[in-house]
PDB file of N, CA and C in Angstrom:
ATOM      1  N   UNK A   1     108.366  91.739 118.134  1.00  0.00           N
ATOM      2  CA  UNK A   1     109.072  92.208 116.962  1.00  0.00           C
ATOM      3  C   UNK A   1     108.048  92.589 115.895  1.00  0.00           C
ATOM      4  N   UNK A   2     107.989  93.824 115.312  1.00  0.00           N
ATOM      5  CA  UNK A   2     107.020  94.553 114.169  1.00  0.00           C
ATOM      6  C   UNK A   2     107.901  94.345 112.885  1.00  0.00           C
ATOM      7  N   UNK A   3     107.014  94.128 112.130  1.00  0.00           N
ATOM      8  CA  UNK A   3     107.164  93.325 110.649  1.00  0.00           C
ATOM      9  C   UNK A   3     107.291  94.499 109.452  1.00  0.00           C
ATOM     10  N   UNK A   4     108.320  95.037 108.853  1.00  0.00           N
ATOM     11  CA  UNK A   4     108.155  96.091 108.073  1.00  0.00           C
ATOM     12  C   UNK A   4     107.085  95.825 107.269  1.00  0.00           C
ATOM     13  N   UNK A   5     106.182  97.104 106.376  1.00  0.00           N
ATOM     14  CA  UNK A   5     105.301  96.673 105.654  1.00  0.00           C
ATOM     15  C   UNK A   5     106.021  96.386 104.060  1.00  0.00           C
ATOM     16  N   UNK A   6     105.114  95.500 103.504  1.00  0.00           N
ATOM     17  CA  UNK A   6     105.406  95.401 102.090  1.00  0.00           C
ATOM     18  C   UNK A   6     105.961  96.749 101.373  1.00  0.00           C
ATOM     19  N   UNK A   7     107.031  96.634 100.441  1.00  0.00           N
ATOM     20  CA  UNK A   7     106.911  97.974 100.097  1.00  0.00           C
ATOM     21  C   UNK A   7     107.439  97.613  98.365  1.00  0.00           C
ATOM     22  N   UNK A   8     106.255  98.188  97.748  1.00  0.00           N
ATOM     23  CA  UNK A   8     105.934  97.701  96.188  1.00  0.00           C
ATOM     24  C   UNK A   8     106.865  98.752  95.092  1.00  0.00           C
ATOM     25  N   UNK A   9     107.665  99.756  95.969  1.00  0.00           N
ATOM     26  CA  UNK A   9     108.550 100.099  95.116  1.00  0.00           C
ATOM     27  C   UNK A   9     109.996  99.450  95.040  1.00  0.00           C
ATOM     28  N   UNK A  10     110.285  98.236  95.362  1.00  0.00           N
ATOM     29  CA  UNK A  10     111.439  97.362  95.635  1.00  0.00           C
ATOM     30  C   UNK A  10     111.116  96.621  94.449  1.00  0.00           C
ATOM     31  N   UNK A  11     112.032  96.037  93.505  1.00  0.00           N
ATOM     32  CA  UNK A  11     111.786  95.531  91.888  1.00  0.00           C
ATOM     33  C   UNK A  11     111.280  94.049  92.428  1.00  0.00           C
ATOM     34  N   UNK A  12     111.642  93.104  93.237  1.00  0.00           N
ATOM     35  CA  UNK A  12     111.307  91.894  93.801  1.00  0.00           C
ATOM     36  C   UNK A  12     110.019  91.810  93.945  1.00  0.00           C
ATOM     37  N   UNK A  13     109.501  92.853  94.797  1.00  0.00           N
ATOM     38  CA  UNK A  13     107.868  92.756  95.254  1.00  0.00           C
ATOM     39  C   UNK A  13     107.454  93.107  93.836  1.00  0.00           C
ATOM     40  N   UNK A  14     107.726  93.879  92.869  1.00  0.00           N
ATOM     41  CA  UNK A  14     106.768  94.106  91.577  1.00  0.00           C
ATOM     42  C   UNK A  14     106.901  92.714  91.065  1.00  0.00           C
ATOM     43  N   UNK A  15     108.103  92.274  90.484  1.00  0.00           N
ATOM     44  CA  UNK A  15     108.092  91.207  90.163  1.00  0.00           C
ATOM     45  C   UNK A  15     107.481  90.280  90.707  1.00  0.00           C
ATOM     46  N   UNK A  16     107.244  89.958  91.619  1.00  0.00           N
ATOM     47  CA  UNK A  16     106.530  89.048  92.311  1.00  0.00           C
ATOM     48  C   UNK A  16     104.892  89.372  92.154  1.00  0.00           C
ATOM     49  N   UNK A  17     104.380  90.423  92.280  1.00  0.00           N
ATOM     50  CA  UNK A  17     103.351  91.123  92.268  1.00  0.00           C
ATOM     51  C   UNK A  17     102.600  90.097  90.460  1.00  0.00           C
ATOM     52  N   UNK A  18     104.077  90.680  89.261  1.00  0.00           N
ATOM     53  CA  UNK A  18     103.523  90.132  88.060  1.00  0.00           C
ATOM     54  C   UNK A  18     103.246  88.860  88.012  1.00  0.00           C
ATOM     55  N   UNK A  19     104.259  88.671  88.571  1.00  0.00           N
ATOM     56  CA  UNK A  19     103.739  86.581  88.821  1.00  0.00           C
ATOM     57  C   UNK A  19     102.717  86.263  89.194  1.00  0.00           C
ATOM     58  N   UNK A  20     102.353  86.929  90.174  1.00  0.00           N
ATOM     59  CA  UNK A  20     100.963  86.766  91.060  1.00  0.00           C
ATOM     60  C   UNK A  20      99.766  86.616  89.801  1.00  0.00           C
ATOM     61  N   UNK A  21      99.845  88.087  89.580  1.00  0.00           N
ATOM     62  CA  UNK A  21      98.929  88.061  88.727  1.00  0.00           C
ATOM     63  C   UNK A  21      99.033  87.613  86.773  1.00  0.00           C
ATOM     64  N   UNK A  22      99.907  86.921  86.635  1.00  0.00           N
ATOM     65  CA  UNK A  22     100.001  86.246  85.500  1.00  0.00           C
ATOM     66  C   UNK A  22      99.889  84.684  85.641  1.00  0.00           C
ATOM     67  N   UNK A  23     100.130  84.574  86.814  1.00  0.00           N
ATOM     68  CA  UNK A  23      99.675  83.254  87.491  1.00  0.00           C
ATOM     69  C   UNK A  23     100.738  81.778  87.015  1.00  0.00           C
ATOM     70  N   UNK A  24     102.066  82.836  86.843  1.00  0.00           N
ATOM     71  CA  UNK A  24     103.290  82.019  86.761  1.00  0.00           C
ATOM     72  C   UNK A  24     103.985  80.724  87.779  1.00  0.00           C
ATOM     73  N   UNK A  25     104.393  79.673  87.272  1.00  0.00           N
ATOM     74  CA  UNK A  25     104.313  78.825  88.140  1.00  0.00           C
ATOM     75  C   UNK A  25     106.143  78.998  88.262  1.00  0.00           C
ATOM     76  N   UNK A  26     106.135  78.532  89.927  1.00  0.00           N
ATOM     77  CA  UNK A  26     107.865  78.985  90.207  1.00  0.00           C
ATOM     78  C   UNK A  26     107.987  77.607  91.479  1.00  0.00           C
ATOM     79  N   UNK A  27     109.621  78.187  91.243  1.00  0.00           N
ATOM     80  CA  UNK A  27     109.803  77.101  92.019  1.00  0.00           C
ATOM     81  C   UNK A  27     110.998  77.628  93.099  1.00  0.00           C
ATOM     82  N   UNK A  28     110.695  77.606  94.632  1.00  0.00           N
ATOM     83  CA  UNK A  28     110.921  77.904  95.783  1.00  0.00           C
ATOM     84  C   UNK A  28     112.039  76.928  96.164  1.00  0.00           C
ATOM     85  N   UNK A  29     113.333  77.655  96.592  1.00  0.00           N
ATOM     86  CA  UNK A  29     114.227  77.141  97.651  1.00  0.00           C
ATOM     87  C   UNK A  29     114.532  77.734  98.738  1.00  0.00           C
ATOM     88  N   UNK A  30     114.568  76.691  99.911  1.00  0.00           N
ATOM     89  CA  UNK A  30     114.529  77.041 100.827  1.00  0.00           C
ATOM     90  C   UNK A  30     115.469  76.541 101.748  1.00  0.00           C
ATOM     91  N   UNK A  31     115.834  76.906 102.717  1.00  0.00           N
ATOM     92  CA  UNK A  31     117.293  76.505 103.355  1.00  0.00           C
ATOM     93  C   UNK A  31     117.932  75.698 103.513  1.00  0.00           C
ATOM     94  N   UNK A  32     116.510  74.149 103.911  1.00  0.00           N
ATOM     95  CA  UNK A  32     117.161  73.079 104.207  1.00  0.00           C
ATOM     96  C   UNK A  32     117.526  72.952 102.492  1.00  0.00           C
ATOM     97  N   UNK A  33     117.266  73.023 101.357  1.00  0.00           N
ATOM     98  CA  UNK A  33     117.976  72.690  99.840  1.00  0.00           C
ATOM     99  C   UNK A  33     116.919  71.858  99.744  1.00  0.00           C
ATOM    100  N   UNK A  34     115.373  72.110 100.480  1.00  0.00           N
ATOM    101  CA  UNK A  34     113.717  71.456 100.107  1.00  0.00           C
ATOM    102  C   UNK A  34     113.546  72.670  98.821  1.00  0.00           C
ATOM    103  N   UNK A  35     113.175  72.038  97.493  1.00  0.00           N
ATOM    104  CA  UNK A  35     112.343  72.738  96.204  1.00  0.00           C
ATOM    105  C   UNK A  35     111.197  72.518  96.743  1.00  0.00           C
ATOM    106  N   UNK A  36     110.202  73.516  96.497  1.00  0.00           N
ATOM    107  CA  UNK A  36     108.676  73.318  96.307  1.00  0.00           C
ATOM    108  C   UNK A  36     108.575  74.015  94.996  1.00  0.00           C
ATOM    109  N   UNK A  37     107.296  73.852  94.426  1.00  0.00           N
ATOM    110  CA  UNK A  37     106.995  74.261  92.972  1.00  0.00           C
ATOM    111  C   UNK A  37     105.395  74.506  93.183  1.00  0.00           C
ATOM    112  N   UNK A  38     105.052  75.660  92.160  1.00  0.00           N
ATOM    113  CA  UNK A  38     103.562  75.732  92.116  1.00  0.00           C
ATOM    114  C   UNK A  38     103.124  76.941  91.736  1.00  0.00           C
ATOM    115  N   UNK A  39     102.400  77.403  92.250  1.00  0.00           N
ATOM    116  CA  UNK A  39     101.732  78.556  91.286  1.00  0.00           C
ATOM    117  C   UNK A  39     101.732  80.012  92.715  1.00  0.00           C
ATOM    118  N   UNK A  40     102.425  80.862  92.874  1.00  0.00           N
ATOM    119  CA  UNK A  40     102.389  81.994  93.501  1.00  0.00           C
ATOM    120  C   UNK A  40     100.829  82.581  93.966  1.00  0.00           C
ATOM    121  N   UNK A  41     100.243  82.624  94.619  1.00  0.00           N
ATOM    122  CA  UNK A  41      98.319  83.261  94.644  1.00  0.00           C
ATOM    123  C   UNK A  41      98.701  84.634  96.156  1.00  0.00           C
ATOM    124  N   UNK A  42      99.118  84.936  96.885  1.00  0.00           N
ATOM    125  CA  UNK A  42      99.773  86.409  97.435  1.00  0.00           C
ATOM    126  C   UNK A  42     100.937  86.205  97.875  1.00  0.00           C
ATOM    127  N   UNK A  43     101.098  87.449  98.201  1.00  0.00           N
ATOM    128  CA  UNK A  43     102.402  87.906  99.237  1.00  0.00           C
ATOM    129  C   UNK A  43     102.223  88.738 100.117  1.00  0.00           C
ATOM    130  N   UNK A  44     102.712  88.572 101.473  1.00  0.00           N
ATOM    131  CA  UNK A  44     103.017  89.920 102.690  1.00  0.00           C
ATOM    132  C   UNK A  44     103.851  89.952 103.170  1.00  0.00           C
ATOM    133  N   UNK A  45     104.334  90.690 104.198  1.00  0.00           N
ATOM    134  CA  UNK A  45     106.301  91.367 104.651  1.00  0.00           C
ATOM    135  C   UNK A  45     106.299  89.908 104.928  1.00  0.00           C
ATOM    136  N   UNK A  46     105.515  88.740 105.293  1.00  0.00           N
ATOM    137  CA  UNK A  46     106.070  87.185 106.165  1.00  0.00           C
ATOM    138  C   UNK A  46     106.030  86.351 105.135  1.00  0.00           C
ATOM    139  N   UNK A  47     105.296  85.899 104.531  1.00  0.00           N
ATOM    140  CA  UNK A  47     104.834  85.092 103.997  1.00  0.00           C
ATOM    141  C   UNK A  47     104.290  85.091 102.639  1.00  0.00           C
ATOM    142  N   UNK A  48     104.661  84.034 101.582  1.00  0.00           N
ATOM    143  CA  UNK A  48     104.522  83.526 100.594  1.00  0.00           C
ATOM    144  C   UNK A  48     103.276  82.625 100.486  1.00  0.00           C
ATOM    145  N   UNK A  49     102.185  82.660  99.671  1.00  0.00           N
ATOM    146  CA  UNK A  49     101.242  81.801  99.874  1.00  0.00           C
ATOM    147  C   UNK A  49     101.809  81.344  98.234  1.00  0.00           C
ATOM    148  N   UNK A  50     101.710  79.961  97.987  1.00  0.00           N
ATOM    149  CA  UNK A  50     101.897  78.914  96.949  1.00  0.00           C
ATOM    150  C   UNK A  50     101.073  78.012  97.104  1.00  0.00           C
ATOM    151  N   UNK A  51     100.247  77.445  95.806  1.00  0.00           N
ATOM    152  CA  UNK A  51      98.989  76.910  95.526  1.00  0.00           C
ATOM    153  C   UNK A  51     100.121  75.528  94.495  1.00  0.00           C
ATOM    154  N   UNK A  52      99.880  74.356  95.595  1.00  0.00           N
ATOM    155  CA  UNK A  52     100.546  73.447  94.309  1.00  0.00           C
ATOM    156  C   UNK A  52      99.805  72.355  93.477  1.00  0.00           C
ATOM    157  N   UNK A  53     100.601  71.865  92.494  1.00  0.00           N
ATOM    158  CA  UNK A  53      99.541  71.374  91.778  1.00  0.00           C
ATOM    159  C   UNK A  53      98.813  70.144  92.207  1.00  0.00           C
ATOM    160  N   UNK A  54      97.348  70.044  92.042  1.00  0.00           N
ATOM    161  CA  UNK A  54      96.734  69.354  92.802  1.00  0.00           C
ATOM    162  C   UNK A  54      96.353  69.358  94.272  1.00  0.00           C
ATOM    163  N   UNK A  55      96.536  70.377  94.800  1.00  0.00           N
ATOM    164  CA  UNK A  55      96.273  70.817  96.053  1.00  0.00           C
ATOM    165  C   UNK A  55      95.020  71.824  96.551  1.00  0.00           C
ATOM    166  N   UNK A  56      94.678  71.515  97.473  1.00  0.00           N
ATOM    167  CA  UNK A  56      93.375  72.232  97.324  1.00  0.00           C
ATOM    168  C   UNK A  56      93.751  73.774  98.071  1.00  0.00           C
ATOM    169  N   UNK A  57      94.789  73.339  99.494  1.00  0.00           N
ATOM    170  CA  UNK A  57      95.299  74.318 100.455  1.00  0.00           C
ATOM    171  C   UNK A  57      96.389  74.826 100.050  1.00  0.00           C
ATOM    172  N   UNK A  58      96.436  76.233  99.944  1.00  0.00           N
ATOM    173  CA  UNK A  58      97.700  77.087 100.020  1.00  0.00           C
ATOM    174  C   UNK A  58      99.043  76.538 100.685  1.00  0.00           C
ATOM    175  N   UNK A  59     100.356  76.513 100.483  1.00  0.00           N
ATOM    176  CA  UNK A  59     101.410  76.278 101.309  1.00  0.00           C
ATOM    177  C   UNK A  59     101.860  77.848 101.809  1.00  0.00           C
ATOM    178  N   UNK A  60     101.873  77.928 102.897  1.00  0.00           N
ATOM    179  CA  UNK A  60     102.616  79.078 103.629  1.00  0.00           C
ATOM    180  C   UNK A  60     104.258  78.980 103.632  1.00  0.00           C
ATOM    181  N   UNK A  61     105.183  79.869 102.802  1.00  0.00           N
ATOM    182  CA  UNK A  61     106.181  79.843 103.159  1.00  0.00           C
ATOM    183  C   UNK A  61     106.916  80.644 103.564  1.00  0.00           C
ATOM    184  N   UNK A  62     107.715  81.034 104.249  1.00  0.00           N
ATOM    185  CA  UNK A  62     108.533  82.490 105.288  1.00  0.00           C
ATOM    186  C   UNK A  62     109.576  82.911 104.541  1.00  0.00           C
ATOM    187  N   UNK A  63     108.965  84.120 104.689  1.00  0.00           N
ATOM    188  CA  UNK A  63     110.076  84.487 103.672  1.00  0.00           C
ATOM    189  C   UNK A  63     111.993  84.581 104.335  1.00  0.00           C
ATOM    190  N   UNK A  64     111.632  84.419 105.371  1.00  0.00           N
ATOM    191  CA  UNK A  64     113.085  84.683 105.640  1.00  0.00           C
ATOM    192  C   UNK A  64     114.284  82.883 105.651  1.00  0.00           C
ATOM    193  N   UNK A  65     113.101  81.997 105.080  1.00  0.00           N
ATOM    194  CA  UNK A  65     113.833  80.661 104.874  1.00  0.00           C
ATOM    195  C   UNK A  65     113.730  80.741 103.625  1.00  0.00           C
ATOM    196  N   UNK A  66     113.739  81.512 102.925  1.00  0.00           N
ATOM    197  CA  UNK A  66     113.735  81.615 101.209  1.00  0.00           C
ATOM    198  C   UNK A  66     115.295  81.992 100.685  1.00  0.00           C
ATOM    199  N   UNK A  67     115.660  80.805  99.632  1.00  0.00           N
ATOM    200  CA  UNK A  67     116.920  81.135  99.214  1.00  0.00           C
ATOM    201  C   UNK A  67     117.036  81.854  97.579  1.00  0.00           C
ATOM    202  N   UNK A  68     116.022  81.362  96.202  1.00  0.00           N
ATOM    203  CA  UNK A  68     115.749  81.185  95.436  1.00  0.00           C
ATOM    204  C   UNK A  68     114.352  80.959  95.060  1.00  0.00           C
ATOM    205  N   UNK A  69     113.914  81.949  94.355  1.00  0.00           N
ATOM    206  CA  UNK A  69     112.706  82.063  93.835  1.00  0.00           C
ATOM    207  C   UNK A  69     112.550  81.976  92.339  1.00  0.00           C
ATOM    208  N   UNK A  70     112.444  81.381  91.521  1.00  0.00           N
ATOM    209  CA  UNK A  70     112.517  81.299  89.940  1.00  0.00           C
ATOM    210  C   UNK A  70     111.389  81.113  89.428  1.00  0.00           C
ATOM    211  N   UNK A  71     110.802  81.800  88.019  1.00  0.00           N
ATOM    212  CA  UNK A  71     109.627  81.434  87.308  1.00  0.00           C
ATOM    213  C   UNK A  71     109.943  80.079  86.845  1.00  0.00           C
ATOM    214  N   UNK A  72     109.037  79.434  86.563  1.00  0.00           N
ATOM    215  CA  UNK A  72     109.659  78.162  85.188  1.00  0.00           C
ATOM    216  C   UNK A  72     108.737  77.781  84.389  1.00  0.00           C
ATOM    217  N   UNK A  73     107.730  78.955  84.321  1.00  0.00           N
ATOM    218  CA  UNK A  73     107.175  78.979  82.690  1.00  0.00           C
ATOM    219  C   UNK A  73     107.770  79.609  81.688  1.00  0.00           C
TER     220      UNK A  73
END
């Protein structure tokens, strides 16, 4: 199965894009109704990389178990 590519004219990916680079901290829901929280550092068509606090390693999250994405600065 081939993975559409990112496509940065969709308002989500910009938005997300600003977060990235304003280095807004958000907080992730995901199917099972698990929050994670932390700071956004990329994005690609799969995957969410989130940097949390106090962590040294990125969390990988899929985007297709994503319910809710919110800033909360």
């Amino acid at each position: 199965m081939e993975t559409a590519p990112l496509d940065p004219s969709l308002p989500g990916v910009r938005m997300l894009q600003n977060w990235i680079r304003e280095g807004l901290a958000v907080s992730i829901a995901i199917l099972d109704q698990e929050r994670i929280e932390g700071r956004l550092i990329w994005q690609d068509p799969e995957f969410l990389a989130l940097e949390r606090l106090g962590s040294t390693r990125p969390v990988l999250i899929a985007r297709r178990h994503i319910t809710l994405i919110r800033s909360i600065d």
